[in-house]
PDB file of N, CA and C in Angstrom:
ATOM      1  N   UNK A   1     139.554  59.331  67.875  1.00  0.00           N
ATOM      2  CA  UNK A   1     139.150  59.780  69.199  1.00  0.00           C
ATOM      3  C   UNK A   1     139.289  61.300  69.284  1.00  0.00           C
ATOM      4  N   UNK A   2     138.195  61.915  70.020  1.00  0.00           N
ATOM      5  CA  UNK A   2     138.910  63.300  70.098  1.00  0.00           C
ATOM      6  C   UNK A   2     139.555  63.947  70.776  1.00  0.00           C
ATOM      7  N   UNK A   3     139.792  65.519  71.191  1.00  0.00           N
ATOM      8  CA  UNK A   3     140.543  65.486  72.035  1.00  0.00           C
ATOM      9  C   UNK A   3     140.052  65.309  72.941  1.00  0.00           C
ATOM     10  N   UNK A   4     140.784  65.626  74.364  1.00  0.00           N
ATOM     11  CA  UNK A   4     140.129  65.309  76.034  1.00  0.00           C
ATOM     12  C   UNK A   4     139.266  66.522  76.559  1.00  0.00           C
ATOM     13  N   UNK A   5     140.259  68.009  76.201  1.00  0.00           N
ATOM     14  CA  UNK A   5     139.141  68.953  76.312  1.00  0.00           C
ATOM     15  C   UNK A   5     138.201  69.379  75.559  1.00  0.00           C
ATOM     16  N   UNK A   6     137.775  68.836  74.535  1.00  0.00           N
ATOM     17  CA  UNK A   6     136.902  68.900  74.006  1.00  0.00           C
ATOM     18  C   UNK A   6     135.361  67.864  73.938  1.00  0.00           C
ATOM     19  N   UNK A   7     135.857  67.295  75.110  1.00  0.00           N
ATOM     20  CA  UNK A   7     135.165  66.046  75.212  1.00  0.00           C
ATOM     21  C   UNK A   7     133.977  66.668  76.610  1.00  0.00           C
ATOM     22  N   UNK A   8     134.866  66.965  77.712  1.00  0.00           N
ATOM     23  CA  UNK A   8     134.297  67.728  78.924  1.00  0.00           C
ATOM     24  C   UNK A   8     134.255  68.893  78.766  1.00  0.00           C
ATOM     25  N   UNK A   9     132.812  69.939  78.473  1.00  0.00           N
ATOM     26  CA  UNK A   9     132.884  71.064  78.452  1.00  0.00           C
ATOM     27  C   UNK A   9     133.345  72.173  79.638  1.00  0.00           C
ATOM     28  N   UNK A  10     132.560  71.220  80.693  1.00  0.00           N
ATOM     29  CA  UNK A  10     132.220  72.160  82.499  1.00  0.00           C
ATOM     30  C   UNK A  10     131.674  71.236  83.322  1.00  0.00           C
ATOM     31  N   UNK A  11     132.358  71.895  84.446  1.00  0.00           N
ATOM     32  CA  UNK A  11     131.640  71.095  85.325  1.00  0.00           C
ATOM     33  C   UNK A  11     130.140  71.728  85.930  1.00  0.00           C
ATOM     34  N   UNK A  12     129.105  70.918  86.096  1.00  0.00           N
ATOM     35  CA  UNK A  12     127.833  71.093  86.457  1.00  0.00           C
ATOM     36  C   UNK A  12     127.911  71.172  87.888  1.00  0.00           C
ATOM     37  N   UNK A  13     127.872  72.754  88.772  1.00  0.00           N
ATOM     38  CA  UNK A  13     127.590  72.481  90.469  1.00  0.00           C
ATOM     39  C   UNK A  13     126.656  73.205  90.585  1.00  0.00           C
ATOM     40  N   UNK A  14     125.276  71.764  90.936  1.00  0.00           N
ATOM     41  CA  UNK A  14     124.163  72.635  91.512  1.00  0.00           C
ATOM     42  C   UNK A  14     123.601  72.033  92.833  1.00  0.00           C
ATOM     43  N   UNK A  15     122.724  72.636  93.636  1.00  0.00           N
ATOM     44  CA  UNK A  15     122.714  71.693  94.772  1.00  0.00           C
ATOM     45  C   UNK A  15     122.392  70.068  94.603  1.00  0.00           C
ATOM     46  N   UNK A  16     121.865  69.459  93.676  1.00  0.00           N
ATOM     47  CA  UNK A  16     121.726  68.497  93.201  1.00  0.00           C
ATOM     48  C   UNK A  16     123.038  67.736  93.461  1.00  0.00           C
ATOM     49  N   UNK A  17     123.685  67.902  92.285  1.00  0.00           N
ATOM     50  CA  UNK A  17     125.280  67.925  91.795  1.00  0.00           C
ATOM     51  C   UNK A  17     125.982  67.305  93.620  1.00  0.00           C
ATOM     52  N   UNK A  18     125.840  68.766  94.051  1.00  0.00           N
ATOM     53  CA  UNK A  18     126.765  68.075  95.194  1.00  0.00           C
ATOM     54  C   UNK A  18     125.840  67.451  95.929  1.00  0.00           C
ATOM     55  N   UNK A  19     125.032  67.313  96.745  1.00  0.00           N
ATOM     56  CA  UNK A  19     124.827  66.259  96.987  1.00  0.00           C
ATOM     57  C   UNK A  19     125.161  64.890  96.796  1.00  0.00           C
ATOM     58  N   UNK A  20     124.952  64.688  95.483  1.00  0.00           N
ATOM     59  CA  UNK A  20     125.352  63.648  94.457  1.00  0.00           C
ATOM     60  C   UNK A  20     127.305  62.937  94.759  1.00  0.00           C
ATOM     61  N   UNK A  21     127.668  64.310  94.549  1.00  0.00           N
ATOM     62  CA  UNK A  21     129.161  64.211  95.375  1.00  0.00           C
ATOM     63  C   UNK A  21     129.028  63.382  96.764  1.00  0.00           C
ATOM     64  N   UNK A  22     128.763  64.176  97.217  1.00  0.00           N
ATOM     65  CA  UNK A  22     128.450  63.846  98.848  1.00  0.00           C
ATOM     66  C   UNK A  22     128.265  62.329  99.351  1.00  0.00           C
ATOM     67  N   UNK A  23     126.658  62.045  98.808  1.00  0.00           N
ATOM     68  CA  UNK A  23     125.976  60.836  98.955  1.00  0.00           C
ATOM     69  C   UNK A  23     126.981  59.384  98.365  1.00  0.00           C
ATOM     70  N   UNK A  24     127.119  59.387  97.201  1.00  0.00           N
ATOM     71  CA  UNK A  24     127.329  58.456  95.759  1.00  0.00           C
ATOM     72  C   UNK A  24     128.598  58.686  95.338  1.00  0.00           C
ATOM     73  N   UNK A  25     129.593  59.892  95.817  1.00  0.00           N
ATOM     74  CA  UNK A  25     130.469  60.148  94.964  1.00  0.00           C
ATOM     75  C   UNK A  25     130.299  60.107  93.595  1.00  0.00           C
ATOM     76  N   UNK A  26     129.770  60.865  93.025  1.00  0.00           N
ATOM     77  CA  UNK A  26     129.298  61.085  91.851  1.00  0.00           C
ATOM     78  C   UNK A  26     129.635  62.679  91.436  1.00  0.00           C
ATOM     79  N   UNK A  27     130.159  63.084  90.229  1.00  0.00           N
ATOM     80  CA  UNK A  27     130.331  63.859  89.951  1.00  0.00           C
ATOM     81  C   UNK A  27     129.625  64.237  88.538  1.00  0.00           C
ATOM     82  N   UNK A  28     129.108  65.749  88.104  1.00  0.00           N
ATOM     83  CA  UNK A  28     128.680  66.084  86.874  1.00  0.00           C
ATOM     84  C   UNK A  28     128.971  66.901  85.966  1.00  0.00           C
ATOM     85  N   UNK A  29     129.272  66.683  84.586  1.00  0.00           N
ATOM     86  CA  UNK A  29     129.832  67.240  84.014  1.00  0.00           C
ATOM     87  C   UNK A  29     128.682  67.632  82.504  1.00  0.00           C
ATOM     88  N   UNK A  30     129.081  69.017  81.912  1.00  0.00           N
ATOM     89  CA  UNK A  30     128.352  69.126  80.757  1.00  0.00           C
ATOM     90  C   UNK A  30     129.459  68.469  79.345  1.00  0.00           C
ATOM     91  N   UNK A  31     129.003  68.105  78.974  1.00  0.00           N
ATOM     92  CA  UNK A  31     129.976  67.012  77.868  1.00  0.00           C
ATOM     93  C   UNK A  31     129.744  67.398  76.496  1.00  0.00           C
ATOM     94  N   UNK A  32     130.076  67.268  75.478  1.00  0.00           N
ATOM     95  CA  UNK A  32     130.163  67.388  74.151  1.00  0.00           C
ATOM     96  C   UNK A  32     128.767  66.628  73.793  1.00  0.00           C
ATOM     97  N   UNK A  33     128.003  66.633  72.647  1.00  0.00           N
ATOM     98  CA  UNK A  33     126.927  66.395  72.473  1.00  0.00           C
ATOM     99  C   UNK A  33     127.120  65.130  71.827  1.00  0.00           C
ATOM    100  N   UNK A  34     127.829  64.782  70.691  1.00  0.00           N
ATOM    101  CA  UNK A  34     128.546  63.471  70.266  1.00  0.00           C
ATOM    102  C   UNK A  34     129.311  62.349  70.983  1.00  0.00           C
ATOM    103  N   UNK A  35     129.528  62.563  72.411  1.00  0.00           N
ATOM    104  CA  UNK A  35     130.539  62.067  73.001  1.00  0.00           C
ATOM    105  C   UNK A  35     129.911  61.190  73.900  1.00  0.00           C
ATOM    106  N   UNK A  36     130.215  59.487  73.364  1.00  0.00           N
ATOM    107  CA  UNK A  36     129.909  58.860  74.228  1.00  0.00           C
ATOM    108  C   UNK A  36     130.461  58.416  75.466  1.00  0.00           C
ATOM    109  N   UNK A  37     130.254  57.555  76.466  1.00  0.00           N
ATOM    110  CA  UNK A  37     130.536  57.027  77.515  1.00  0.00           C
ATOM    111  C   UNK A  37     131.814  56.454  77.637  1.00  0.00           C
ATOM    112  N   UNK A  38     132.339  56.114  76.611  1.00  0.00           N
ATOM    113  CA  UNK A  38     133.607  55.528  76.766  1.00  0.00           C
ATOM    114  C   UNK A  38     134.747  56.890  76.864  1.00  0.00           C
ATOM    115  N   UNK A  39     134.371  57.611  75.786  1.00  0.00           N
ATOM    116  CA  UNK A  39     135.189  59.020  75.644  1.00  0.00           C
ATOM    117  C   UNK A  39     135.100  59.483  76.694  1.00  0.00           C
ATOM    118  N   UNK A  40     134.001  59.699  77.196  1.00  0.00           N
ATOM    119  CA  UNK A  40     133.796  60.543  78.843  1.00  0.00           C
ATOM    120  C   UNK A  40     134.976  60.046  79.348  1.00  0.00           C
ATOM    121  N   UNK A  41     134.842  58.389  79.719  1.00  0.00           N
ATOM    122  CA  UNK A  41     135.002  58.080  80.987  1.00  0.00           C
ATOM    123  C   UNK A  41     136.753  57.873  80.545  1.00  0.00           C
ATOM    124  N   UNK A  42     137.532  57.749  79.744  1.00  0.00           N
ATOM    125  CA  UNK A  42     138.703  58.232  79.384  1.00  0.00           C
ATOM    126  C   UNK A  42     139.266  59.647  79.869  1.00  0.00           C
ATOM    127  N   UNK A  43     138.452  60.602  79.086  1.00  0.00           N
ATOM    128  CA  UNK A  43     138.668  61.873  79.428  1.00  0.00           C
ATOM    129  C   UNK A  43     138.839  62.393  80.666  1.00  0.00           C
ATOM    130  N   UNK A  44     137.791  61.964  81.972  1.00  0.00           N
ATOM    131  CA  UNK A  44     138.174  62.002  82.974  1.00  0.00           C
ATOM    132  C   UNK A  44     138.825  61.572  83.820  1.00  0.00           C
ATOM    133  N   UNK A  45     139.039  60.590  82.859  1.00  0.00           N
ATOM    134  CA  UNK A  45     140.490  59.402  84.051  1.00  0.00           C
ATOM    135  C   UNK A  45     141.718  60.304  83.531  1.00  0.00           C
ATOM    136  N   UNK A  46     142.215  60.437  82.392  1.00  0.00           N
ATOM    137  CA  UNK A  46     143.224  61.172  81.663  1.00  0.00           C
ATOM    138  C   UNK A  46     143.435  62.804  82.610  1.00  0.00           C
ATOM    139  N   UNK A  47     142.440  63.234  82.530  1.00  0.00           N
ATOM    140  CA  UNK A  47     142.234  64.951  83.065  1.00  0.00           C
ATOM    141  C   UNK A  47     142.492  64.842  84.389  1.00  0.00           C
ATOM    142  N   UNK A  48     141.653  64.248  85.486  1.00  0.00           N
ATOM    143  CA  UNK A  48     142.161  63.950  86.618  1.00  0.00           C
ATOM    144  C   UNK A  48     142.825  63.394  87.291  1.00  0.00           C
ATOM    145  N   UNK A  49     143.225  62.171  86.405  1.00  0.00           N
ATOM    146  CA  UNK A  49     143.750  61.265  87.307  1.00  0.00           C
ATOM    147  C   UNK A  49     143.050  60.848  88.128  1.00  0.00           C
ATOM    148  N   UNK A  50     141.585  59.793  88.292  1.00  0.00           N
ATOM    149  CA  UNK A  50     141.323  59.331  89.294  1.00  0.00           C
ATOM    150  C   UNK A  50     140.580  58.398  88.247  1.00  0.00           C
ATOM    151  N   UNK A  51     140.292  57.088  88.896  1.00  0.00           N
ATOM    152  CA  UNK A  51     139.748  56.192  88.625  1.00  0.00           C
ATOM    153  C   UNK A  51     137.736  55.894  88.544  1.00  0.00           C
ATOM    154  N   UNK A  52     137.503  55.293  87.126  1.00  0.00           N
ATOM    155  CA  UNK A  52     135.463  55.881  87.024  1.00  0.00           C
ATOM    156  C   UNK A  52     135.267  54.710  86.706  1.00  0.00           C
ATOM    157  N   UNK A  53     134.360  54.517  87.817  1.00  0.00           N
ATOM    158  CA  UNK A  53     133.229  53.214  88.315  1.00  0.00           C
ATOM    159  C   UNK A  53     132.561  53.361  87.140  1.00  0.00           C
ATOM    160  N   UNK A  54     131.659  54.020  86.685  1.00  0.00           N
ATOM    161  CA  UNK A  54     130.473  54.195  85.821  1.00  0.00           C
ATOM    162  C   UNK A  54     130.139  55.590  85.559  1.00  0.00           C
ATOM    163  N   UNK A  55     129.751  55.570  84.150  1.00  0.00           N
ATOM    164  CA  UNK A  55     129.389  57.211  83.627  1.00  0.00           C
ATOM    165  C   UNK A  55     127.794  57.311  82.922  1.00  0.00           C
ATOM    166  N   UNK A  56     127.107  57.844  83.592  1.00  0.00           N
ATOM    167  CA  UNK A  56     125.700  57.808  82.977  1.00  0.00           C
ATOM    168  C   UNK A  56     125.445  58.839  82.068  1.00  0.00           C
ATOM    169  N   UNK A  57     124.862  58.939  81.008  1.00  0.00           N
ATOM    170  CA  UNK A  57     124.520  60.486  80.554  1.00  0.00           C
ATOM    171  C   UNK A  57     123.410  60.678  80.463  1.00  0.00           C
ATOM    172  N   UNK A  58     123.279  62.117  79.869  1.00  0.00           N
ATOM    173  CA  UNK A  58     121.349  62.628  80.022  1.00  0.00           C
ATOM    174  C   UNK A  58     121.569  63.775  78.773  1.00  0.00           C
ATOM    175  N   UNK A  59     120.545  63.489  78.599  1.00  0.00           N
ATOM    176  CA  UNK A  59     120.314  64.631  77.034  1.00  0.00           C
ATOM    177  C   UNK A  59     119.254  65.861  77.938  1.00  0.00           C
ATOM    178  N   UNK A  60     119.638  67.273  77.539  1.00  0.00           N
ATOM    179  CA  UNK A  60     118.530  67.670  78.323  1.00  0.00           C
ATOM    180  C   UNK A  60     118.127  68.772  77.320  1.00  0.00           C
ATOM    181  N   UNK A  61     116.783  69.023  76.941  1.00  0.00           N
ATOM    182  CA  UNK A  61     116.351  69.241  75.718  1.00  0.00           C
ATOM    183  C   UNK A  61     115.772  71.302  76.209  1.00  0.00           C
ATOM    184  N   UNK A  62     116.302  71.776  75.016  1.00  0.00           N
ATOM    185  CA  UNK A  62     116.241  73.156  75.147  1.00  0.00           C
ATOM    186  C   UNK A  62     114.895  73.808  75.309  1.00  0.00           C
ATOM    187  N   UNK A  63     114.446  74.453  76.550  1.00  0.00           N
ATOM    188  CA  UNK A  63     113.594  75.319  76.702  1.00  0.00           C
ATOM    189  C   UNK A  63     113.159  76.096  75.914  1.00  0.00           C
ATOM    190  N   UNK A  64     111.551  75.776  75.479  1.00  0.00           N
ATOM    191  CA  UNK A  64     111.150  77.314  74.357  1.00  0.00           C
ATOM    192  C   UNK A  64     110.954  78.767  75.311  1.00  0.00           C
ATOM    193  N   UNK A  65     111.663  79.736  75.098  1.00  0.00           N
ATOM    194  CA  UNK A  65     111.313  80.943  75.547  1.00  0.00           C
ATOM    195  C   UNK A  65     110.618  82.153  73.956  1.00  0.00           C
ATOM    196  N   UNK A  66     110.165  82.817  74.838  1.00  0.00           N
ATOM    197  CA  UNK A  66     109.867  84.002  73.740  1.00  0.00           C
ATOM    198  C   UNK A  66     109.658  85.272  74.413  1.00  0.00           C
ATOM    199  N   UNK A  67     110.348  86.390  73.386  1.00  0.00           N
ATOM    200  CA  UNK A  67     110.978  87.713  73.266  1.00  0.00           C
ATOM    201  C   UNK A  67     110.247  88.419  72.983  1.00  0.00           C
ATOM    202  N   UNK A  68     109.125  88.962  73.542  1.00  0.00           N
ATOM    203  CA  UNK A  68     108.019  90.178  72.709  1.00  0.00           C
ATOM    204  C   UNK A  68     107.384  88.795  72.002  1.00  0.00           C
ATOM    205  N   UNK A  69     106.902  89.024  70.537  1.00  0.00           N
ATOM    206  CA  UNK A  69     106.183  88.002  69.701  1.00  0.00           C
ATOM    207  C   UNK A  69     106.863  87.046  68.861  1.00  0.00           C
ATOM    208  N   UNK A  70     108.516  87.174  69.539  1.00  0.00           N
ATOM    209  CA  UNK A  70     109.417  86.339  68.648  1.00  0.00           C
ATOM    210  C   UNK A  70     109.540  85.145  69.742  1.00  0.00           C
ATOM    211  N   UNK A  71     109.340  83.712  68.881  1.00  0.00           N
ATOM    212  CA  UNK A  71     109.710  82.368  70.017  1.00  0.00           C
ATOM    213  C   UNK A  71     110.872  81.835  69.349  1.00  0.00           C
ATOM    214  N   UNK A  72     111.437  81.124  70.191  1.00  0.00           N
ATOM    215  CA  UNK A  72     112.904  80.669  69.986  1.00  0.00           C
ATOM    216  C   UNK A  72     112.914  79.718  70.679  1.00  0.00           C
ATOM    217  N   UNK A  73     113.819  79.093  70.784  1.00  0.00           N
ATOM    218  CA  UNK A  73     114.725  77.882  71.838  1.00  0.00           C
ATOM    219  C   UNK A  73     115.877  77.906  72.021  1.00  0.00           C
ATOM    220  N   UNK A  74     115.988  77.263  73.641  1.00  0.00           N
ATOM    221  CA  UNK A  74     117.160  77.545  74.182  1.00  0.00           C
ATOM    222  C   UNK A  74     118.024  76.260  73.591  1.00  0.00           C
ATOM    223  N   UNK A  75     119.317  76.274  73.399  1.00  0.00           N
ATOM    224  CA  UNK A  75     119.564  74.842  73.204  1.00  0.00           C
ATOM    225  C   UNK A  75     120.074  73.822  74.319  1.00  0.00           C
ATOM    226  N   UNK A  76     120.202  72.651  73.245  1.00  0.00           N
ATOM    227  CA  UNK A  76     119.886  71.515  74.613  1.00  0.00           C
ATOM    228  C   UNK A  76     121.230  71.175  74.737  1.00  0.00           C
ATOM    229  N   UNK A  77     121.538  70.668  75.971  1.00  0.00           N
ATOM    230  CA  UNK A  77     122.752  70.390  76.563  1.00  0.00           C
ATOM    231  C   UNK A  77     122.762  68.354  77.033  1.00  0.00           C
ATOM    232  N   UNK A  78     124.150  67.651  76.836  1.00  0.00           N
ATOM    233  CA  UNK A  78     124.332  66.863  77.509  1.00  0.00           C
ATOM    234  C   UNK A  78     125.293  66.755  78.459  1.00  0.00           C
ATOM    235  N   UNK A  79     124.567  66.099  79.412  1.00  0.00           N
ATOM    236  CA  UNK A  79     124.947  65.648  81.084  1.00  0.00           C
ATOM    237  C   UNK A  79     125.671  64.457  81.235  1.00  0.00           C
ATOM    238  N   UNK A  80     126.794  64.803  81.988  1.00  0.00           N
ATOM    239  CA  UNK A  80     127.269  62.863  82.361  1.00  0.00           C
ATOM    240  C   UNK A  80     127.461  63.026  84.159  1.00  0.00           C
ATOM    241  N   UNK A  81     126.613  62.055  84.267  1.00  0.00           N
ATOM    242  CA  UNK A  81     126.862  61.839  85.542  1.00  0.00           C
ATOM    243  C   UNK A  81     128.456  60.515  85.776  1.00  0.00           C
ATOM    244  N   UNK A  82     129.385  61.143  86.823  1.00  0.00           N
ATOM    245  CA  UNK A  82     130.397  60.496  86.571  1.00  0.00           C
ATOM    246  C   UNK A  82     130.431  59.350  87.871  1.00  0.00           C
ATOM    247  N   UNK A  83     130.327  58.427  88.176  1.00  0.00           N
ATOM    248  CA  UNK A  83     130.542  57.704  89.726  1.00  0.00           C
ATOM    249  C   UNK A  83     132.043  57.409  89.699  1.00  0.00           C
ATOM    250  N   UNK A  84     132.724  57.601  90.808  1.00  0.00           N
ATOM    251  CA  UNK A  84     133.968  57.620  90.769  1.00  0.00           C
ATOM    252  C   UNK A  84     134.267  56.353  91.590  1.00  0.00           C
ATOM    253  N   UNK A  85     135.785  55.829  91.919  1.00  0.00           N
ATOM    254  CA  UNK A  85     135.492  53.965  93.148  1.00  0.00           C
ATOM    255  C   UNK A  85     136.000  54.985  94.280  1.00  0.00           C
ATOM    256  N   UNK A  86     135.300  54.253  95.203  1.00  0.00           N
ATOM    257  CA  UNK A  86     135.286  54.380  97.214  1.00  0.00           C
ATOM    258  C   UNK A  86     136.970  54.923  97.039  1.00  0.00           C
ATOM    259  N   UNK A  87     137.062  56.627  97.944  1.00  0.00           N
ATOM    260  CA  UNK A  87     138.280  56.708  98.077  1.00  0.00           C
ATOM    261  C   UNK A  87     138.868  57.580  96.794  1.00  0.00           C
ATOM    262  N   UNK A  88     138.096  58.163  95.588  1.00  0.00           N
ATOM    263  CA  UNK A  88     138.799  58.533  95.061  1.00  0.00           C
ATOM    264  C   UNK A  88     138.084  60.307  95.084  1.00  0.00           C
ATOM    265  N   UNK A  89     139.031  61.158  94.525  1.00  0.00           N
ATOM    266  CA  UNK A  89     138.068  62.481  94.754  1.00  0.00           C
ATOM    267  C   UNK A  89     139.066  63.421  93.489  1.00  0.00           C
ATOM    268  N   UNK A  90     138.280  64.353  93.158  1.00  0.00           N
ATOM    269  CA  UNK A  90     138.919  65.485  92.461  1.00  0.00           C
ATOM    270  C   UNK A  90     139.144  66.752  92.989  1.00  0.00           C
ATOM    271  N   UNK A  91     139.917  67.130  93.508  1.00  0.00           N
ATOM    272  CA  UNK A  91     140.381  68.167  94.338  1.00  0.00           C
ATOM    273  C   UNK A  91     139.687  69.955  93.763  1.00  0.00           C
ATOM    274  N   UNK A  92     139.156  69.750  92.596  1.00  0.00           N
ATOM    275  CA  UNK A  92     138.488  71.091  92.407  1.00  0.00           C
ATOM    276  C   UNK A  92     137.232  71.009  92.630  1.00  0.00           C
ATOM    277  N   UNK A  93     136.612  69.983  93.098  1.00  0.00           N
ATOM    278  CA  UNK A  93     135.250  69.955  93.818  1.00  0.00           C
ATOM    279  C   UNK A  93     135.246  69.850  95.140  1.00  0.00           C
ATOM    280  N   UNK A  94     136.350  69.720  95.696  1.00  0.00           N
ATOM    281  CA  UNK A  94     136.392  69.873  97.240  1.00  0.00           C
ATOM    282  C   UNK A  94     136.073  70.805  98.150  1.00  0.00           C
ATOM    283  N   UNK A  95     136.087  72.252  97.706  1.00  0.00           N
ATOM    284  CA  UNK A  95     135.803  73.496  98.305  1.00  0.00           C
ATOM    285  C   UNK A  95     134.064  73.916  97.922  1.00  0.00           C
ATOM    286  N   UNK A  96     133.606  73.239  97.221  1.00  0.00           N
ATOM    287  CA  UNK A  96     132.444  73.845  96.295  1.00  0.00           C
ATOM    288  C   UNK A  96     131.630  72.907  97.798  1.00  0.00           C
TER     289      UNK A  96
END
């Protein structure tokens, strides 16, 4: 298993995101690219202390940009959407 911080990179707050909070209690996180659902949903029970209903993830695939006549790509990132049970919250998303 690996470690815990290496499992959750950051947390994702975009207006989306909270909403998502808001509505669903759902929280989002950018995650390690190897790291499945079970690891997530450890990691965040371990890190916070709060209890996870369900953890969805999303692969999100890197944007081509280009520099003058040079093209490149951005790289791609994975997403876990976290649902947390009725009643539970993480206190560093509370102010956001």
């Amino acid at each position: 298993m690996k470690e815990l911080y290496s499992v959750i990179k950051a947390p994702l707050i975009t207006e989306k995101a909270t909403l998502q909070k808001e509505m669903a209690n759902q929280l989002v996180f950018k995650v390690d690219q190897k790291a499945n659902k079970i690891e997530i949903k450890t990691a965040v029970e371990k890190i916070f202390k709060v209890k996870v209903l369900s953890v969805q993830t999303i692969k999100v695939k890197g944007k081509p940009k280009k520099v003058g006549r040079f093209t490149g790509k951005r790289s791609g990132i994975k997403k876990a959407v976290v649902r947390l049970y009725p009643g539970e919250s993480i206190e560093f998303f509370e102010g956001v």
